[in-house]
Protein backbone atom coordinates (compact mmCIF):
# COMPACT_ATOMS: atom_id res chain seq x y z
CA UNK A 1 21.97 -5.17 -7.91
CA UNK A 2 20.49 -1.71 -9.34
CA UNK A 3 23.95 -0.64 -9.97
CA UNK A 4 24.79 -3.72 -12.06
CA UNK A 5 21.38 -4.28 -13.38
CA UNK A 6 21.41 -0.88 -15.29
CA UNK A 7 25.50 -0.23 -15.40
CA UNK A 8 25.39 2.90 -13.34
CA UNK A 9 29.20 3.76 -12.25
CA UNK A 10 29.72 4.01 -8.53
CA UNK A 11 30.28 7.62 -8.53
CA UNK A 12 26.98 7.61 -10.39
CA UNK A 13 24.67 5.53 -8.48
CA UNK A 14 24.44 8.24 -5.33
CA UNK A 15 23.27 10.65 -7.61
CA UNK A 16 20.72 8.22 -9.45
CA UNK A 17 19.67 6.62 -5.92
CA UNK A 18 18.98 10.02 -4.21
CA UNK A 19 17.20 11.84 -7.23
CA UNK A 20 15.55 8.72 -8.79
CA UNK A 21 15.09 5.63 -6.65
CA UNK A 22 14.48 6.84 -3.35
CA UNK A 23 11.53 9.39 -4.22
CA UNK A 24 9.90 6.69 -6.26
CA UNK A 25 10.38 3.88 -3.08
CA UNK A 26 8.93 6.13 -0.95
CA UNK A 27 5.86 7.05 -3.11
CA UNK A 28 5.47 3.02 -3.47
CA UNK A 29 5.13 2.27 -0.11
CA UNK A 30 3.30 5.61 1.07
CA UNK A 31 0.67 4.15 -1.72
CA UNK A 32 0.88 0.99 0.03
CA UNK A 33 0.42 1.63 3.36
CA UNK A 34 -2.49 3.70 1.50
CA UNK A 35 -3.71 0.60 -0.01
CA UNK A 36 -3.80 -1.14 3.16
CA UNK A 37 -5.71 1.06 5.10
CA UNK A 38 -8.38 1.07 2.67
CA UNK A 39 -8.70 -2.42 2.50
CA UNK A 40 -8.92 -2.69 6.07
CA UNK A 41 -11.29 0.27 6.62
CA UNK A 42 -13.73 -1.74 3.62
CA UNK A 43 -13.37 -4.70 5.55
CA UNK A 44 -14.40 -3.41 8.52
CA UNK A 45 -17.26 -1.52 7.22
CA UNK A 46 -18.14 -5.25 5.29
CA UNK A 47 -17.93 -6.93 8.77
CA UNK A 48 -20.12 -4.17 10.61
CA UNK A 49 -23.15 -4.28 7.65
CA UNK A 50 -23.09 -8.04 7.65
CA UNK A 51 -23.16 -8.04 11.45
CA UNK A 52 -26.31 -5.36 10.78
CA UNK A 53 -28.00 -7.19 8.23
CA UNK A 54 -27.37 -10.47 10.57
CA UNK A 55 -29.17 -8.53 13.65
CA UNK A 56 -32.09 -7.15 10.91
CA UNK A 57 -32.84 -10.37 9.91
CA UNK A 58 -32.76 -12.09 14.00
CA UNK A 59 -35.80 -9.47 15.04
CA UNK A 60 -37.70 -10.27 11.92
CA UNK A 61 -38.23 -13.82 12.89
């Protein structure tokens, strides 16, 4: 679909997938599984002050 979409010749589109398209794939979903992990670790770091502030508020009363 690349190859059509942007009318890359076949003897073309190895070059243009191994110097372009790959690198750039890879950095996407390295950033991704990046993303991820952050918004997992701020979940859990939500979850773990509410649970905190939940306890807190228990011993006042």
């Amino acid at each position: 679909a690349v190859r059509v979409k942007y009318r890359l010749s076949a003897l073309k589109y190895d070059r243009c997938y191994s110097k372009l398209i790959r690198p750039r794939m890879s950095d996407f979903l390295n950033d991704e599984r990046k993303r991820q992990l952050q918004t997992m670790k701020h979940q859990l770091a939500q979850a773990a002050a509410a649970r905190v502030n939940e306890r807190n508020e228990n011993e006042h009363y």
